[in-house]
PDB file of N, CA and C in Angstrom:
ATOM      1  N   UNK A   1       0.833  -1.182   0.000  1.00  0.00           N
ATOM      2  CA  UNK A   1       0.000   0.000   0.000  1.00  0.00           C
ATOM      3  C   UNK A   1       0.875   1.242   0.000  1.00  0.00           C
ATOM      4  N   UNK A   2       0.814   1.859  -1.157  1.00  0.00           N
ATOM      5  CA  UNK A   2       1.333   3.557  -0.391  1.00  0.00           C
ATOM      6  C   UNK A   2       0.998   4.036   0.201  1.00  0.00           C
ATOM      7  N   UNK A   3       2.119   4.587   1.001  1.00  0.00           N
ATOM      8  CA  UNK A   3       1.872   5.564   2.114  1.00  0.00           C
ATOM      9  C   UNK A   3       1.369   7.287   1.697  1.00  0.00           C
ATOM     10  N   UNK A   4       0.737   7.545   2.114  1.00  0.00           N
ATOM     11  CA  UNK A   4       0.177   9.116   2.028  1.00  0.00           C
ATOM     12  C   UNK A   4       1.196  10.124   2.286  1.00  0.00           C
ATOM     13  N   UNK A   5       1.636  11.172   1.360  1.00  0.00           N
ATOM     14  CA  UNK A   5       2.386  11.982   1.791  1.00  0.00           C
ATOM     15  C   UNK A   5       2.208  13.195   0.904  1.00  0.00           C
ATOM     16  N   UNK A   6       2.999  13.822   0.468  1.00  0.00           N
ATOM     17  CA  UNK A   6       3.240  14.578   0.074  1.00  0.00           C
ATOM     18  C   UNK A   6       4.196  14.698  -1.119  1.00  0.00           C
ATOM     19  N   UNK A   7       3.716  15.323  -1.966  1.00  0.00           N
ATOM     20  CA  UNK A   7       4.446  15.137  -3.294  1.00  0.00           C
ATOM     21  C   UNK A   7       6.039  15.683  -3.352  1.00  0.00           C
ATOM     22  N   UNK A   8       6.772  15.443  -4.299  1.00  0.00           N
ATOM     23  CA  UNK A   8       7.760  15.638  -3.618  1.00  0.00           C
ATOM     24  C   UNK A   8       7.909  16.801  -4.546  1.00  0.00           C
ATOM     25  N   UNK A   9       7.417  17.358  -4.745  1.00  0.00           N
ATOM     26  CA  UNK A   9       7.118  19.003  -5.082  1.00  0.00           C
ATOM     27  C   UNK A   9       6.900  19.951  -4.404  1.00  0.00           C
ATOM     28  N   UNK A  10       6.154  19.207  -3.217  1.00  0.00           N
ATOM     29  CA  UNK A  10       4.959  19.680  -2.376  1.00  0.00           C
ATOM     30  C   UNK A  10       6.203  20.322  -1.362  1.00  0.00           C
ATOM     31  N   UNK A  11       7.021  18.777  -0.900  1.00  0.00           N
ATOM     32  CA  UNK A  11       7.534  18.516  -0.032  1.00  0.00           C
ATOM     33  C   UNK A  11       9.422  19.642  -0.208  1.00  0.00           C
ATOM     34  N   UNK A  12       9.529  19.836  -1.495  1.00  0.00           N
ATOM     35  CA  UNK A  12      10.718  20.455  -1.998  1.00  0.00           C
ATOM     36  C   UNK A  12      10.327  22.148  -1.401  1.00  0.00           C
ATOM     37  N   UNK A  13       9.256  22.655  -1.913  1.00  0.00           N
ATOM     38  CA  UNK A  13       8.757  24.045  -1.679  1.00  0.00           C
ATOM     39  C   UNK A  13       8.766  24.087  -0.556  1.00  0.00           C
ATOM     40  N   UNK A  14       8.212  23.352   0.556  1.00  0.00           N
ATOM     41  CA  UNK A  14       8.777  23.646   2.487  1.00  0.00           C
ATOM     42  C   UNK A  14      10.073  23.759   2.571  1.00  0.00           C
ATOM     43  N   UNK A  15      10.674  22.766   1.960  1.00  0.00           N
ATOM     44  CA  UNK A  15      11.907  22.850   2.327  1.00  0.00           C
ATOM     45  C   UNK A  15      12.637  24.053   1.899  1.00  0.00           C
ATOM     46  N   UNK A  16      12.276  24.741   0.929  1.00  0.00           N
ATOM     47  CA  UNK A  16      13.262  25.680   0.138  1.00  0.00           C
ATOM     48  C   UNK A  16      12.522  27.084   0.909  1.00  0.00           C
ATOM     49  N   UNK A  17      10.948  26.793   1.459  1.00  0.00           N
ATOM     50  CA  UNK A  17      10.580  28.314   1.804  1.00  0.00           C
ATOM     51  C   UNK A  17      10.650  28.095   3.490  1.00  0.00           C
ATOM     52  N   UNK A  18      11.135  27.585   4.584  1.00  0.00           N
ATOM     53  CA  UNK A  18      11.048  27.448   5.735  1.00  0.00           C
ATOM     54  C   UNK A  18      12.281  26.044   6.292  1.00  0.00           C
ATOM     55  N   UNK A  19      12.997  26.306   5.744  1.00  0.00           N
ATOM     56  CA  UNK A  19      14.110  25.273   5.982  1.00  0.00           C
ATOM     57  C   UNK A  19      14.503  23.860   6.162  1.00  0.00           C
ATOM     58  N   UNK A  20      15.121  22.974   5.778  1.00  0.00           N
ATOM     59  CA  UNK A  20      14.944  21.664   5.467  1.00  0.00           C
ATOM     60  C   UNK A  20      14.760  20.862   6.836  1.00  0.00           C
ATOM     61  N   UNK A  21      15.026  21.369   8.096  1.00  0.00           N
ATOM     62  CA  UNK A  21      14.603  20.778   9.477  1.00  0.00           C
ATOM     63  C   UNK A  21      13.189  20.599   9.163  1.00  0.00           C
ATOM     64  N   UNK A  22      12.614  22.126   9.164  1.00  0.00           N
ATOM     65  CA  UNK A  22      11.131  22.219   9.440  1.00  0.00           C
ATOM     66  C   UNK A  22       9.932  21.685   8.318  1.00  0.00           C
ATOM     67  N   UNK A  23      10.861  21.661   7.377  1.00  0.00           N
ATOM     68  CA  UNK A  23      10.035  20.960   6.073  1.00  0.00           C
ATOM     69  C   UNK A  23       9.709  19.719   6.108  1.00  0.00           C
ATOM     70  N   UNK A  24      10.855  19.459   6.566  1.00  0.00           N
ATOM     71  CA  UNK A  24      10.824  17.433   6.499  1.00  0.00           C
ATOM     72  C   UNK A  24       9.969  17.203   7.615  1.00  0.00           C
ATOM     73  N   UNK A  25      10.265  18.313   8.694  1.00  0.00           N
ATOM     74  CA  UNK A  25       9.501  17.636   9.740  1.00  0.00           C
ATOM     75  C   UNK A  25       8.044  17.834  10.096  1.00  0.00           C
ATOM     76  N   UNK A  26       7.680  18.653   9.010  1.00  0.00           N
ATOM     77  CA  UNK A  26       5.919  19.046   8.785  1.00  0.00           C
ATOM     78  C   UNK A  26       5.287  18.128   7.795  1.00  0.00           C
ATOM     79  N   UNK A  27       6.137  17.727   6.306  1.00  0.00           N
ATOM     80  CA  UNK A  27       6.033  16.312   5.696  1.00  0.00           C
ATOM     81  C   UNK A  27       5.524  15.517   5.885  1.00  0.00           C
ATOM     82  N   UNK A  28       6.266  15.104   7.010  1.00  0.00           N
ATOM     83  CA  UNK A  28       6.392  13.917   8.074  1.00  0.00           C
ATOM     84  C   UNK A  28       5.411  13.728   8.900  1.00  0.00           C
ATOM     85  N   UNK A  29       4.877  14.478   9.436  1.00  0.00           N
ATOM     86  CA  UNK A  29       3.913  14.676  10.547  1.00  0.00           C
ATOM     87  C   UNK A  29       2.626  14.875   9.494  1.00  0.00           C
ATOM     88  N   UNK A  30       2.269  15.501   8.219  1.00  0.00           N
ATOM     89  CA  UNK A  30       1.348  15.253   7.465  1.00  0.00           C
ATOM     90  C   UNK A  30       1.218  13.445   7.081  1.00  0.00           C
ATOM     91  N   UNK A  31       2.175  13.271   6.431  1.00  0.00           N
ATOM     92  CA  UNK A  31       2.368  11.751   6.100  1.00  0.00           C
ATOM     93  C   UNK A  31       1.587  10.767   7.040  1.00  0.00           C
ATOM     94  N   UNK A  32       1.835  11.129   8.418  1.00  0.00           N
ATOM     95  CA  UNK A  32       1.484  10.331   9.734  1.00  0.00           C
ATOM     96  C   UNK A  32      -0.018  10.475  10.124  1.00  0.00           C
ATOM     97  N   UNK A  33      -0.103  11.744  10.008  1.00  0.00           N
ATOM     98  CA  UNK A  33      -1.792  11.996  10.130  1.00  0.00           C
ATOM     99  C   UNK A  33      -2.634  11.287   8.770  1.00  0.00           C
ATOM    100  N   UNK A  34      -1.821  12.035   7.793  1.00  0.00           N
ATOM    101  CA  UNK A  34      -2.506  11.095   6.716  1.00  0.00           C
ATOM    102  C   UNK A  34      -3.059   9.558   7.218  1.00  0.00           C
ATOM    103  N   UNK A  35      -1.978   8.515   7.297  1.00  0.00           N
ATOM    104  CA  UNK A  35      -2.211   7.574   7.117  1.00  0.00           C
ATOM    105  C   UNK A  35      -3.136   6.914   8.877  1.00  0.00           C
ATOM    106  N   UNK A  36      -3.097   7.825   9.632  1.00  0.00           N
ATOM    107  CA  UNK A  36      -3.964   7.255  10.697  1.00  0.00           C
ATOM    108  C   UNK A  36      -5.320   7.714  10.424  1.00  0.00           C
ATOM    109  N   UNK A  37      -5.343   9.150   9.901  1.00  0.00           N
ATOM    110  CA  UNK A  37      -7.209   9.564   8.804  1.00  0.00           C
ATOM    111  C   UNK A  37      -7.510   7.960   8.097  1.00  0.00           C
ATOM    112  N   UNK A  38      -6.584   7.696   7.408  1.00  0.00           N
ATOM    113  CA  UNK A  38      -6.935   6.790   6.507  1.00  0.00           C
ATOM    114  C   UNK A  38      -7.399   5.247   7.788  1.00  0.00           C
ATOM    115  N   UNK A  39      -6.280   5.197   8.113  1.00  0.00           N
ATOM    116  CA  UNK A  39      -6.661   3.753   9.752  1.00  0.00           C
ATOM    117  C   UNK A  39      -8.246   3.898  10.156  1.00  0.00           C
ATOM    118  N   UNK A  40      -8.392   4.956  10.470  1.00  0.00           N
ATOM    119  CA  UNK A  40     -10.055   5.812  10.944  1.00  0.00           C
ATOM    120  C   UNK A  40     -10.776   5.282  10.184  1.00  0.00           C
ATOM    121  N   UNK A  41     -10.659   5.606   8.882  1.00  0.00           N
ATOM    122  CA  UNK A  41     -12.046   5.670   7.807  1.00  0.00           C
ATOM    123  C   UNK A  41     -11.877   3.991   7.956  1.00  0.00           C
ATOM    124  N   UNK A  42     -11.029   2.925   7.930  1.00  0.00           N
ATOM    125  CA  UNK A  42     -10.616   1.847   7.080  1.00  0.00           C
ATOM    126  C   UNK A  42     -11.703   1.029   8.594  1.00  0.00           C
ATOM    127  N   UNK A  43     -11.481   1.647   9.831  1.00  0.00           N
ATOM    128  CA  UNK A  43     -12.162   0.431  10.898  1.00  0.00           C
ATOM    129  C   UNK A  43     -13.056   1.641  11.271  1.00  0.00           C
ATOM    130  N   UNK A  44     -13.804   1.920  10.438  1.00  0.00           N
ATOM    131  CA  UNK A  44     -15.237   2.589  11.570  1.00  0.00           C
ATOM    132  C   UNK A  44     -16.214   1.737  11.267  1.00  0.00           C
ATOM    133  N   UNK A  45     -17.084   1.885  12.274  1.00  0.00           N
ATOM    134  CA  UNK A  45     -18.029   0.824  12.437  1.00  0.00           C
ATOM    135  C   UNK A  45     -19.182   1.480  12.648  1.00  0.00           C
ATOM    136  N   UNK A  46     -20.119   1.594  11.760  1.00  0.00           N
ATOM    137  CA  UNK A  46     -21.644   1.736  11.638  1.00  0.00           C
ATOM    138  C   UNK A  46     -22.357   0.934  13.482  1.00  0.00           C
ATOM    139  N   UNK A  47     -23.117   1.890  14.430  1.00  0.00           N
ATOM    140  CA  UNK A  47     -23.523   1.413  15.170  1.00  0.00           C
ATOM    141  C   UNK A  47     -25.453   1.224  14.877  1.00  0.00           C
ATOM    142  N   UNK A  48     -25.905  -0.282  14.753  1.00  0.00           N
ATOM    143  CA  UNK A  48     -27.428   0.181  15.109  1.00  0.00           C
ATOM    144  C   UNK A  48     -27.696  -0.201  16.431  1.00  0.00           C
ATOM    145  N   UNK A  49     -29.110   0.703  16.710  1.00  0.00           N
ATOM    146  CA  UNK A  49     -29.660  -0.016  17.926  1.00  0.00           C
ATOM    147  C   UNK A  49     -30.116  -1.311  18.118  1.00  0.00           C
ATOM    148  N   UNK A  50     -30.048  -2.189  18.921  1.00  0.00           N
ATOM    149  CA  UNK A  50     -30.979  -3.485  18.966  1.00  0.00           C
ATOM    150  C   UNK A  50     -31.793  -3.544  20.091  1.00  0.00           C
ATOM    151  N   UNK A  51     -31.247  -2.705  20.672  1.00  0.00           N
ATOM    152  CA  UNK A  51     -32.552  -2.390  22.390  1.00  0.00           C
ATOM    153  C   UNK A  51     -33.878  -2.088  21.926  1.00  0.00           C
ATOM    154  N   UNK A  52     -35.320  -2.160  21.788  1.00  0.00           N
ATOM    155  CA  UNK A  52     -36.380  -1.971  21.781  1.00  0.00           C
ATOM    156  C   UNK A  52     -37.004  -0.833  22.803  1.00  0.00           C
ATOM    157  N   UNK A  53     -37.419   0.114  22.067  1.00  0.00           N
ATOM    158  CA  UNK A  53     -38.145   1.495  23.026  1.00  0.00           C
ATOM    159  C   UNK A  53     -38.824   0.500  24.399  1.00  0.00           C
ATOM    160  N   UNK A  54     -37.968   1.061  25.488  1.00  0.00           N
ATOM    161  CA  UNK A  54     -38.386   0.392  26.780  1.00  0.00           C
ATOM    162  C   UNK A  54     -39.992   0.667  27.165  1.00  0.00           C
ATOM    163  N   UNK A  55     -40.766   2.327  26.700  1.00  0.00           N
ATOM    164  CA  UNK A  55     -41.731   2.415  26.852  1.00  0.00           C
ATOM    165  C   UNK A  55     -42.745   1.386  25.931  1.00  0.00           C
ATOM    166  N   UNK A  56     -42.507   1.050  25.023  1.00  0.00           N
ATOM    167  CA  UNK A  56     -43.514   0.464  24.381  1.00  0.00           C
ATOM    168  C   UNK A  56     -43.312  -0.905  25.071  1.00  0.00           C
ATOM    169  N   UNK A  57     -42.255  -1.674  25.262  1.00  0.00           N
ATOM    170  CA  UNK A  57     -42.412  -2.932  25.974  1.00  0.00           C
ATOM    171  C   UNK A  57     -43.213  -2.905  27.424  1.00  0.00           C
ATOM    172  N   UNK A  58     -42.755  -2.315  27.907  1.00  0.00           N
ATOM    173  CA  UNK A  58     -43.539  -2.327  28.747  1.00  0.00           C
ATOM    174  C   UNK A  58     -45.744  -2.307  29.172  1.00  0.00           C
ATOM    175  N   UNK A  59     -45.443  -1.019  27.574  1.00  0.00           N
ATOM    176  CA  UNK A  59     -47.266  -1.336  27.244  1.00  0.00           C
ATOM    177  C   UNK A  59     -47.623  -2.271  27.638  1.00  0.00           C
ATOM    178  N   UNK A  60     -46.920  -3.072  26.519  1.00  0.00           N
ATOM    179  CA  UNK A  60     -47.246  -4.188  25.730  1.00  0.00           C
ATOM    180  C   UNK A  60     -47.224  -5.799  26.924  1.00  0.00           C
ATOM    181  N   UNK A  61     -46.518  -5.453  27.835  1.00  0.00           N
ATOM    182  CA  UNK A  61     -46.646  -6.443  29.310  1.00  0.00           C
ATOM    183  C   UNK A  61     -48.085  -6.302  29.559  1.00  0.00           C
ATOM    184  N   UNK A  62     -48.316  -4.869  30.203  1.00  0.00           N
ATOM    185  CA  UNK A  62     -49.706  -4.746  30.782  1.00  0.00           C
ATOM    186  C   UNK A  62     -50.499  -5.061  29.942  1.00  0.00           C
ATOM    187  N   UNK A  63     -50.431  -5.351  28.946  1.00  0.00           N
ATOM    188  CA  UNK A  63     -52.021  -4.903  28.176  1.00  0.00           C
ATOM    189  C   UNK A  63     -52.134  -6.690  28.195  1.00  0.00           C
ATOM    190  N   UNK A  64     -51.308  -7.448  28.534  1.00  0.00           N
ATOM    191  CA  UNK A  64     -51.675  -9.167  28.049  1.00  0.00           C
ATOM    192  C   UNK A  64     -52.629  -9.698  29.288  1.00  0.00           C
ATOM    193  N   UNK A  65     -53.607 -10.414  28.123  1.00  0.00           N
ATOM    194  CA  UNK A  65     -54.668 -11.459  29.384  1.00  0.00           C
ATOM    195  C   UNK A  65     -54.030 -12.008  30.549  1.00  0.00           C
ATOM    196  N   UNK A  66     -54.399 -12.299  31.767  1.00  0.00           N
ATOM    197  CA  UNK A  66     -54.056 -13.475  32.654  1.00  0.00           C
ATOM    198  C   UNK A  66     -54.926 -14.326  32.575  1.00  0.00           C
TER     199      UNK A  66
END
């Protein structure tokens, strides 16, 4: 799988307008977020309910013959 980053165009222009420490190391830290956004989307999990409206069960007790 590729990793998410930054083009190395992208990644040349930090470096040349804010210095090659701080470039690489904003890159880098995009790259990382990238790919844990991506971890996120890859295991989310749709929740439904399966509990039943407690008020209506309950009606539905009282209202039965003995």
């Amino acid at each position: 799988m590729k990793t998410p980053g930054l083009s190395y165009n992208s990644r040349k222009a930090l470096i040349v307008n804010i210095g090659e420490t701080a470039g690489t190391e904003i890159a880098e830290l995009m790259a990382q977020m990238a790919s844990e956004i991506e971890e996120l989307r890859r295991s989310k999990v749709n929740v439904t309910r399966i509990v039943p409206n407690t008020s209506d069960s309950a009606n539905n007790i009282a209202e039965e013959p003995i």
